[in-house]
PDB file of N, CA and C in Angstrom:
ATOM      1  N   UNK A   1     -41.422 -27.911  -6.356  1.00  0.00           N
ATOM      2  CA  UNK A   1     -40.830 -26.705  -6.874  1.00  0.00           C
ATOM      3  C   UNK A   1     -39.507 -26.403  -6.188  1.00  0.00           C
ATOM      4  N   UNK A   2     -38.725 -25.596  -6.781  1.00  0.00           N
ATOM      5  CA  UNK A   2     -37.872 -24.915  -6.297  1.00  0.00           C
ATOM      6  C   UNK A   2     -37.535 -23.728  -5.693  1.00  0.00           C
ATOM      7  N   UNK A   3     -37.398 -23.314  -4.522  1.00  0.00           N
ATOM      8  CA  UNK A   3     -37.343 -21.751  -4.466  1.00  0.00           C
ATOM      9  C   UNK A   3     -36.179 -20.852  -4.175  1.00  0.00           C
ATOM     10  N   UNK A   4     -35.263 -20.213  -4.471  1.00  0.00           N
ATOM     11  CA  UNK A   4     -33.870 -19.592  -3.996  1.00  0.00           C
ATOM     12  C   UNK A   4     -34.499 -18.598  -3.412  1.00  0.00           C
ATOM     13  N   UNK A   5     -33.666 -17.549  -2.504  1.00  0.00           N
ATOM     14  CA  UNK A   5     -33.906 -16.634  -1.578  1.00  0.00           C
ATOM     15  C   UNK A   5     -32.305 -16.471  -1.745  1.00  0.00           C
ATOM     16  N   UNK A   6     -31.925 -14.863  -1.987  1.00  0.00           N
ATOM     17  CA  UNK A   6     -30.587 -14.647  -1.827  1.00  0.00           C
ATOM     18  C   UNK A   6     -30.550 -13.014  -1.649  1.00  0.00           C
ATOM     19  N   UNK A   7     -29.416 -12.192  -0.840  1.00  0.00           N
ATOM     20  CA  UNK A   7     -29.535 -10.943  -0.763  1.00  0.00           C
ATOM     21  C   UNK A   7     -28.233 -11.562  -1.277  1.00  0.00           C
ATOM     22  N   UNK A   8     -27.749  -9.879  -2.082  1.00  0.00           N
ATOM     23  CA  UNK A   8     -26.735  -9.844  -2.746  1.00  0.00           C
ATOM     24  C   UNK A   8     -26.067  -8.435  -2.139  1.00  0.00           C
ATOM     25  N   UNK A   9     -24.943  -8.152  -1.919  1.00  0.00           N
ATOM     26  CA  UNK A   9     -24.520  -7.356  -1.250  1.00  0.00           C
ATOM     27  C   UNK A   9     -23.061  -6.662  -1.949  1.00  0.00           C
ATOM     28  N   UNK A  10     -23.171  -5.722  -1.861  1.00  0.00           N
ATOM     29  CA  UNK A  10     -21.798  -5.028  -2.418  1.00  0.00           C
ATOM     30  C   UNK A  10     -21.814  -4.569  -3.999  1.00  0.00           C
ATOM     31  N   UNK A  11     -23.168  -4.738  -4.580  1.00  0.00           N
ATOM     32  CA  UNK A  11     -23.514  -4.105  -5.815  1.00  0.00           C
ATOM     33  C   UNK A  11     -23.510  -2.950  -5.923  1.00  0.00           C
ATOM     34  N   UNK A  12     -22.765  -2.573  -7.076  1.00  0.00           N
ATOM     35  CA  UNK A  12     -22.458  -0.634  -7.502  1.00  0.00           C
ATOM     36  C   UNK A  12     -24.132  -0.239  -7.499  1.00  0.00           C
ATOM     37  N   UNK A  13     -23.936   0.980  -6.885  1.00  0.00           N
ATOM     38  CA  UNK A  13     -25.388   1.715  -6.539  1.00  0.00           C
ATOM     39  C   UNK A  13     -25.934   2.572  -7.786  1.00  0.00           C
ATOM     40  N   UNK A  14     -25.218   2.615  -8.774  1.00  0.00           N
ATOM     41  CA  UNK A  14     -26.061   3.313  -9.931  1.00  0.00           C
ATOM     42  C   UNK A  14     -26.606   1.780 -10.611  1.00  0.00           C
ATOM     43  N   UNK A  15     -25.978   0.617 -10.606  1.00  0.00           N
ATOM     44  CA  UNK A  15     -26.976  -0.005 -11.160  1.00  0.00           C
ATOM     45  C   UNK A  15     -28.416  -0.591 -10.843  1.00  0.00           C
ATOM     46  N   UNK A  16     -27.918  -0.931  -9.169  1.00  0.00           N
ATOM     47  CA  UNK A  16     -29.044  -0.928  -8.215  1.00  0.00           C
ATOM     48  C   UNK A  16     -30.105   0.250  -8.583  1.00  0.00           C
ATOM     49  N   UNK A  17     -30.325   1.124  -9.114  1.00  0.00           N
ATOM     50  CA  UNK A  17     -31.157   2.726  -8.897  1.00  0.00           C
ATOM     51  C   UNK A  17     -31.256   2.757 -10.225  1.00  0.00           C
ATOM     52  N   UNK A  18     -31.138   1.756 -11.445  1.00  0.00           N
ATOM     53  CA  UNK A  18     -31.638   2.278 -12.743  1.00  0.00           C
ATOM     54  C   UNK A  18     -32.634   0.634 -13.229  1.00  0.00           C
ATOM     55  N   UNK A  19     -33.876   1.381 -13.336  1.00  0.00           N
ATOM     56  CA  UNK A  19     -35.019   0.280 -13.590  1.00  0.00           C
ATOM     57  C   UNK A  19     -34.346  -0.007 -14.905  1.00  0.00           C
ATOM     58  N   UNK A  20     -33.878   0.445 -16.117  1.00  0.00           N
ATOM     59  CA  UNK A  20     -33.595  -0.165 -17.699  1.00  0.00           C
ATOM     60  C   UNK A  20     -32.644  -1.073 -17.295  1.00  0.00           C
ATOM     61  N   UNK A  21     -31.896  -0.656 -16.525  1.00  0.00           N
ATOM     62  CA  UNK A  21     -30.455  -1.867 -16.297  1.00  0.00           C
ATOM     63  C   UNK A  21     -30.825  -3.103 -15.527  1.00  0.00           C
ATOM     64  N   UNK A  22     -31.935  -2.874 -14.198  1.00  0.00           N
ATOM     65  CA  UNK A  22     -32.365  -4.151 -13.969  1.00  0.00           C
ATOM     66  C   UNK A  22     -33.059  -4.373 -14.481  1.00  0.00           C
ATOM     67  N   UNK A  23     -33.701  -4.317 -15.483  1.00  0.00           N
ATOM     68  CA  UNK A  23     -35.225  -5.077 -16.144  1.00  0.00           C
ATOM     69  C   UNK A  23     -34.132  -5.815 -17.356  1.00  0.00           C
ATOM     70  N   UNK A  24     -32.911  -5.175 -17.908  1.00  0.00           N
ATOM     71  CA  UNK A  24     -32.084  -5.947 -19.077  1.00  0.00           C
ATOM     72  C   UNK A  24     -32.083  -6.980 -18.250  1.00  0.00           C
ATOM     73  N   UNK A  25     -31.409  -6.877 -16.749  1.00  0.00           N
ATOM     74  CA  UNK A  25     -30.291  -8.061 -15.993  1.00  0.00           C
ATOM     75  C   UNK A  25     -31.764  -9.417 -16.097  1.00  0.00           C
ATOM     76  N   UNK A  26     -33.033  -8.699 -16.059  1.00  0.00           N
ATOM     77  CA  UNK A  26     -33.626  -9.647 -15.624  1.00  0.00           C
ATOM     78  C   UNK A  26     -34.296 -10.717 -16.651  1.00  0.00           C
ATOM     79  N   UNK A  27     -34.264  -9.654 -17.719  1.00  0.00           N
ATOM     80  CA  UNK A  27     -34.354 -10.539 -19.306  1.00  0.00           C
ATOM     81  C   UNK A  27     -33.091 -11.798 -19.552  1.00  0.00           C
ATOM     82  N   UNK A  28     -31.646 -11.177 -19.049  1.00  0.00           N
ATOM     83  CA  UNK A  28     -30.918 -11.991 -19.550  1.00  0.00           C
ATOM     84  C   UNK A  28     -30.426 -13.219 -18.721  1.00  0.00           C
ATOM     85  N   UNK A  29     -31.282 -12.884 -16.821  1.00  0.00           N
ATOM     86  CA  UNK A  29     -31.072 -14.382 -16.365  1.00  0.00           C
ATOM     87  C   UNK A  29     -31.989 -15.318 -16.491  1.00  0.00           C
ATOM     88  N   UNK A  30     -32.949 -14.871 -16.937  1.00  0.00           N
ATOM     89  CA  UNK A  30     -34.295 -15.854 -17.203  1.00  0.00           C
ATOM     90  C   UNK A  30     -34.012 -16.150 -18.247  1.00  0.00           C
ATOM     91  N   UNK A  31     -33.478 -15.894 -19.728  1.00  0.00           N
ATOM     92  CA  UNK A  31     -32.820 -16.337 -20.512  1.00  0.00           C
ATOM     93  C   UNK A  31     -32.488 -17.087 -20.116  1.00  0.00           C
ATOM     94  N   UNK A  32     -30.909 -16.463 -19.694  1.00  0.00           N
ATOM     95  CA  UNK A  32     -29.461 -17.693 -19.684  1.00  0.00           C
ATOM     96  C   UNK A  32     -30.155 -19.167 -18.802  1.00  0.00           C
ATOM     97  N   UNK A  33     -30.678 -18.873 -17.903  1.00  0.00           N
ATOM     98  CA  UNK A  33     -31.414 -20.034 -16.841  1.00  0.00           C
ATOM     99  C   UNK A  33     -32.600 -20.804 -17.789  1.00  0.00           C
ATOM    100  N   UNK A  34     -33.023 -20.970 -19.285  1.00  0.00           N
ATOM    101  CA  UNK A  34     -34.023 -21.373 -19.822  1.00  0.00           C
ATOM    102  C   UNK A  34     -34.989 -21.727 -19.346  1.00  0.00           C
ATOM    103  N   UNK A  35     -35.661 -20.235 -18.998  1.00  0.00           N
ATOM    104  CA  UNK A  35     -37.130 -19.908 -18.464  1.00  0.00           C
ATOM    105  C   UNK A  35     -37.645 -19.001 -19.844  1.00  0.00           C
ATOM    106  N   UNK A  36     -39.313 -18.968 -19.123  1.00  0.00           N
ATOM    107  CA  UNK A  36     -39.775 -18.571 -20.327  1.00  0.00           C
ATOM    108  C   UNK A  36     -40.677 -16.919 -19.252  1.00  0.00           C
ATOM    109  N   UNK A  37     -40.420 -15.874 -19.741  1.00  0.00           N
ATOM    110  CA  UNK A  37     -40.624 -14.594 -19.246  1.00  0.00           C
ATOM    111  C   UNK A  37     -42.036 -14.338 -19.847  1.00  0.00           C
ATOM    112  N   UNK A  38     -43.306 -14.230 -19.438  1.00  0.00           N
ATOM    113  CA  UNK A  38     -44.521 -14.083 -19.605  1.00  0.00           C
ATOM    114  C   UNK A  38     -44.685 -12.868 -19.308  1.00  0.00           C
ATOM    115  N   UNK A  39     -44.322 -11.905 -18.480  1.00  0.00           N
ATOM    116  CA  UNK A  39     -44.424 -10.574 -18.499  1.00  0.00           C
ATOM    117  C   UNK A  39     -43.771 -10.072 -17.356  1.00  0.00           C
ATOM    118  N   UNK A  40     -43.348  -8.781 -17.160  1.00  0.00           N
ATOM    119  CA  UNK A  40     -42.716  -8.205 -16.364  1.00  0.00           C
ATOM    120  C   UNK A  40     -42.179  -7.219 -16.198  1.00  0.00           C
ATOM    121  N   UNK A  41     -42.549  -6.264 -14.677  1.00  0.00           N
ATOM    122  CA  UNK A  41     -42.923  -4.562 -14.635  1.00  0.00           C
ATOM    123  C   UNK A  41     -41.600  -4.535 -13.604  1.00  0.00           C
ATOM    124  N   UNK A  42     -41.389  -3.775 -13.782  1.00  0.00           N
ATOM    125  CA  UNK A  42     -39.845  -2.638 -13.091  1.00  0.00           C
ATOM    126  C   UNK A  42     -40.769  -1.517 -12.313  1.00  0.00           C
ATOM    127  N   UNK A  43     -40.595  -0.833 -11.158  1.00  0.00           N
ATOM    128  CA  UNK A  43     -41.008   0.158 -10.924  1.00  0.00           C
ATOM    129  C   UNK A  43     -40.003   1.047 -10.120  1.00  0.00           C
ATOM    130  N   UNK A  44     -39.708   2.422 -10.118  1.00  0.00           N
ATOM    131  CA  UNK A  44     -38.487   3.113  -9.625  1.00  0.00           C
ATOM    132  C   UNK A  44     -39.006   3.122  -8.238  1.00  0.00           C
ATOM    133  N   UNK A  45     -38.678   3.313  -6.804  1.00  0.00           N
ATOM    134  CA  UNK A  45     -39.222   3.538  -5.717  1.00  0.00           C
ATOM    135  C   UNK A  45     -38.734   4.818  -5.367  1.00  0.00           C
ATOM    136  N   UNK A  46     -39.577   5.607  -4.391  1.00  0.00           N
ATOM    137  CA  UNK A  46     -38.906   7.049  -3.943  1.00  0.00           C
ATOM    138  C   UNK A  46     -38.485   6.493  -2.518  1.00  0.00           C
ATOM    139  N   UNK A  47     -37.854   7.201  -1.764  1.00  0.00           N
ATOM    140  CA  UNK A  47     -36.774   7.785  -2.700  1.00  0.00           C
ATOM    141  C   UNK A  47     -35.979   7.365  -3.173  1.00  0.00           C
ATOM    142  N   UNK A  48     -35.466   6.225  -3.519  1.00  0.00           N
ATOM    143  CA  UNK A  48     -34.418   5.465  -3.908  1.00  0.00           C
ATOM    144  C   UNK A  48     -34.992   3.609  -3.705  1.00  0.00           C
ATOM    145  N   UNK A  49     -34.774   3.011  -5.264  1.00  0.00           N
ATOM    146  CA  UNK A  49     -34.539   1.740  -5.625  1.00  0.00           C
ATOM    147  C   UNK A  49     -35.546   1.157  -6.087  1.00  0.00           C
ATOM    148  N   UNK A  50     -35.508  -0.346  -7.001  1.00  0.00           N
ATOM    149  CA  UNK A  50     -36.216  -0.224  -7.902  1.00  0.00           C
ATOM    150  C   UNK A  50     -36.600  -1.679  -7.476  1.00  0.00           C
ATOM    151  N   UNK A  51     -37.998  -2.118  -7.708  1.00  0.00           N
ATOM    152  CA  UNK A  51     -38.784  -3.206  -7.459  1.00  0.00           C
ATOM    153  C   UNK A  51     -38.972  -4.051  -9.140  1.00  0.00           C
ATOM    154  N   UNK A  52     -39.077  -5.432  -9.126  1.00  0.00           N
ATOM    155  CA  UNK A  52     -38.992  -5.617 -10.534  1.00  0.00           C
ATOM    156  C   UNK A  52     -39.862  -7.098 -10.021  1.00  0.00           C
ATOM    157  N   UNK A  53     -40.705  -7.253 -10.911  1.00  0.00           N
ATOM    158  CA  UNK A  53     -41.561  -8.600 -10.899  1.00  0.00           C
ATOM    159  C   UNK A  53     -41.700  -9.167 -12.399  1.00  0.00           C
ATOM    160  N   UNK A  54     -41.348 -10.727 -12.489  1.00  0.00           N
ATOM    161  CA  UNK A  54     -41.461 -11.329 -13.592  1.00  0.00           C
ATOM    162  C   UNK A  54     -42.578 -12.593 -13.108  1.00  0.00           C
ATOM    163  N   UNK A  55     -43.441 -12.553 -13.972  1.00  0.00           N
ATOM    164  CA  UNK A  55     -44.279 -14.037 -14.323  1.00  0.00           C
ATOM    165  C   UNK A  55     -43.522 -14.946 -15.264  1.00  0.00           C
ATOM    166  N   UNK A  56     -43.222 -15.779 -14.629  1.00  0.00           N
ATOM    167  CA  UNK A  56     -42.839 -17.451 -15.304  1.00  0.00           C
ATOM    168  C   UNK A  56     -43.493 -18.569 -15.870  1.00  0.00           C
ATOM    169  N   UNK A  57     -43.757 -19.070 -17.279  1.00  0.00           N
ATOM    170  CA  UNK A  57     -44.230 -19.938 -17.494  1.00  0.00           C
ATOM    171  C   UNK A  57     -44.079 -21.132 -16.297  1.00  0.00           C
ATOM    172  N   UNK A  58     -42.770 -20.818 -15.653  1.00  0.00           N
ATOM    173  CA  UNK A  58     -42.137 -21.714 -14.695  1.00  0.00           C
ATOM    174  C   UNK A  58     -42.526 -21.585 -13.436  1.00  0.00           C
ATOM    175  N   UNK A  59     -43.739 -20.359 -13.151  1.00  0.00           N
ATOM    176  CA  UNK A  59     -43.787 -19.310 -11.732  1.00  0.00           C
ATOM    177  C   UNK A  59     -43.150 -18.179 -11.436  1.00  0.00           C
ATOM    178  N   UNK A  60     -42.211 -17.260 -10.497  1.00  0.00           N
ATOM    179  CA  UNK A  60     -42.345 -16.295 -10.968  1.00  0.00           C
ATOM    180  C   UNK A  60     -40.695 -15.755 -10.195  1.00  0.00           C
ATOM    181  N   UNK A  61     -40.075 -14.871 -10.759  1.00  0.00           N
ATOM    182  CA  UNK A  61     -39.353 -13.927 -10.175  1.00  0.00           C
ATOM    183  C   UNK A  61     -39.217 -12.597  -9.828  1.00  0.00           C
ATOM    184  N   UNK A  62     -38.439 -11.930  -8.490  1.00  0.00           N
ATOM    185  CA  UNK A  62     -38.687 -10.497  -8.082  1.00  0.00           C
ATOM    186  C   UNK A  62     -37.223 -10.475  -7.676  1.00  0.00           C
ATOM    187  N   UNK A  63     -36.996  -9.055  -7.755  1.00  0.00           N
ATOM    188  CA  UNK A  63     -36.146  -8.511  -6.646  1.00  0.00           C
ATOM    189  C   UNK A  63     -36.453  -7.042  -6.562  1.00  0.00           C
ATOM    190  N   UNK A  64     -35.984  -6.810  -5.087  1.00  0.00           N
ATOM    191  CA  UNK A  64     -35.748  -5.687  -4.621  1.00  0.00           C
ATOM    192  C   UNK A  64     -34.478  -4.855  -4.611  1.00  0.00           C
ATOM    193  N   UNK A  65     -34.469  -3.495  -4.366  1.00  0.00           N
ATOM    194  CA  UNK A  65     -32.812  -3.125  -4.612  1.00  0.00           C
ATOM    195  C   UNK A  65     -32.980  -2.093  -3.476  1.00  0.00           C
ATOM    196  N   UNK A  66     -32.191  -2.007  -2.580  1.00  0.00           N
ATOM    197  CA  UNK A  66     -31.452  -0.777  -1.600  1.00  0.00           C
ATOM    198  C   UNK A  66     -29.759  -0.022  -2.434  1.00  0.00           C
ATOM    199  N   UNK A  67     -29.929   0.965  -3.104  1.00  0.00           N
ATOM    200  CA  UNK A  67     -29.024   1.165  -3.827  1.00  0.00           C
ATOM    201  C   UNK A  67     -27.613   1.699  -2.944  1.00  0.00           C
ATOM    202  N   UNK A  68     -28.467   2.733  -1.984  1.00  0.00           N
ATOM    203  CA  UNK A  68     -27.375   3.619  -1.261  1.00  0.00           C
ATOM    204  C   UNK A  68     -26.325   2.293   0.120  1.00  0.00           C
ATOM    205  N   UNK A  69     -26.701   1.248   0.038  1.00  0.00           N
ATOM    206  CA  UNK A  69     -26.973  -0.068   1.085  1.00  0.00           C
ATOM    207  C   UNK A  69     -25.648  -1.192   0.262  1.00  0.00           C
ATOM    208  N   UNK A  70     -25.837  -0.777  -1.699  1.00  0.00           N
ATOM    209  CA  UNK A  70     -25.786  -1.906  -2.211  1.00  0.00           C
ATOM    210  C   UNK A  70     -26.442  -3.150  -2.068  1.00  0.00           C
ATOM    211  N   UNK A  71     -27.435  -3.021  -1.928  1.00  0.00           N
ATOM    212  CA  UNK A  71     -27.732  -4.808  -1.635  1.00  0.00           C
ATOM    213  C   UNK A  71     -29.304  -4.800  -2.277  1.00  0.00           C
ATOM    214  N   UNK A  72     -29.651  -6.005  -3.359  1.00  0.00           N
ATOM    215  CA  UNK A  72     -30.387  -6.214  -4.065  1.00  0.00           C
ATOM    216  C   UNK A  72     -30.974  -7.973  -3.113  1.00  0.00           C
ATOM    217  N   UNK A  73     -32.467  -7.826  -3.571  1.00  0.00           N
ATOM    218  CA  UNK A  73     -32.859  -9.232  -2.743  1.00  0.00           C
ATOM    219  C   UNK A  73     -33.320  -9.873  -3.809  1.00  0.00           C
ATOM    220  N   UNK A  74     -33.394 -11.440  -4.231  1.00  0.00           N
ATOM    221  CA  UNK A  74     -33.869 -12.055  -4.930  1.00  0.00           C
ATOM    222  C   UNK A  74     -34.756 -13.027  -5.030  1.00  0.00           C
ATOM    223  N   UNK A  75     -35.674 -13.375  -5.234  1.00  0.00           N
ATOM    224  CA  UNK A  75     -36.747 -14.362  -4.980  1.00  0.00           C
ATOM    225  C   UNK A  75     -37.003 -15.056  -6.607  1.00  0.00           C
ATOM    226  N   UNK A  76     -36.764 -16.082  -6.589  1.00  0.00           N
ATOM    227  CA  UNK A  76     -36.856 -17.220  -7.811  1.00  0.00           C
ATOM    228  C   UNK A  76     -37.813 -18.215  -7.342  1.00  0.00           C
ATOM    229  N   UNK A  77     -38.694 -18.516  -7.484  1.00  0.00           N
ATOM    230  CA  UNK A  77     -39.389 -19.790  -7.589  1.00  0.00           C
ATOM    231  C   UNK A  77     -39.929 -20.603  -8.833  1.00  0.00           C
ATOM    232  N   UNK A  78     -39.436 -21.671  -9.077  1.00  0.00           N
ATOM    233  CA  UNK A  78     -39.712 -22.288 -10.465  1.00  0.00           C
ATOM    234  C   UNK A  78     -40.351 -23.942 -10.298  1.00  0.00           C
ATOM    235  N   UNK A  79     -41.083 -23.856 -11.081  1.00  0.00           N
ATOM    236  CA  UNK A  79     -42.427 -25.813 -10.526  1.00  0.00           C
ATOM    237  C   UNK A  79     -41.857 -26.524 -11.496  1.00  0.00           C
ATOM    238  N   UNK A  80     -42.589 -27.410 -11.364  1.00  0.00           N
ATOM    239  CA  UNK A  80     -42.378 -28.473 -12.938  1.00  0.00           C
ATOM    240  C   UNK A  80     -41.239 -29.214 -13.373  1.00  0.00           C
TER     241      UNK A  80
END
């Protein structure tokens, strides 16, 4: 398998802090990356930033977001 690990840093903080905008971002890199999205929950955190988990036909993706920080974390792992 493959696994990436990446913090991303210097991201505008209203997008970091809105679950609809990361749950789109997360539809459209599992897209663009031709994976197949089996299901996947967004949840807002108090007080601030939003947790997002996808199941992968491929295994699975998450990230985390610190909005006021900018910095979003990413975890990709894909088999096969």
């Amino acid at each position: 398998g493959q696994h990436l690990l990446m913090d991303i840093r210097n991201v505008e903080s209203s997008f970091l802090a809105s679950e609809e905008r990361l749950a789109k971002a997360m539809l459209d890199v599992v897209g663009g990356c031709g994976l197949t999205l089996l299901s996947y929950h967004c949840h807002r955190l108090k007080p601030a930033g939003v947790s997002c988990v996808g199941v992968l036909l491929e295994s699975h993706v998450s990230f985390h977001t610190w909005p006021s920080q900018g910095v979003v974390t990413l975890d990709l792992f894909t088999c096969g």
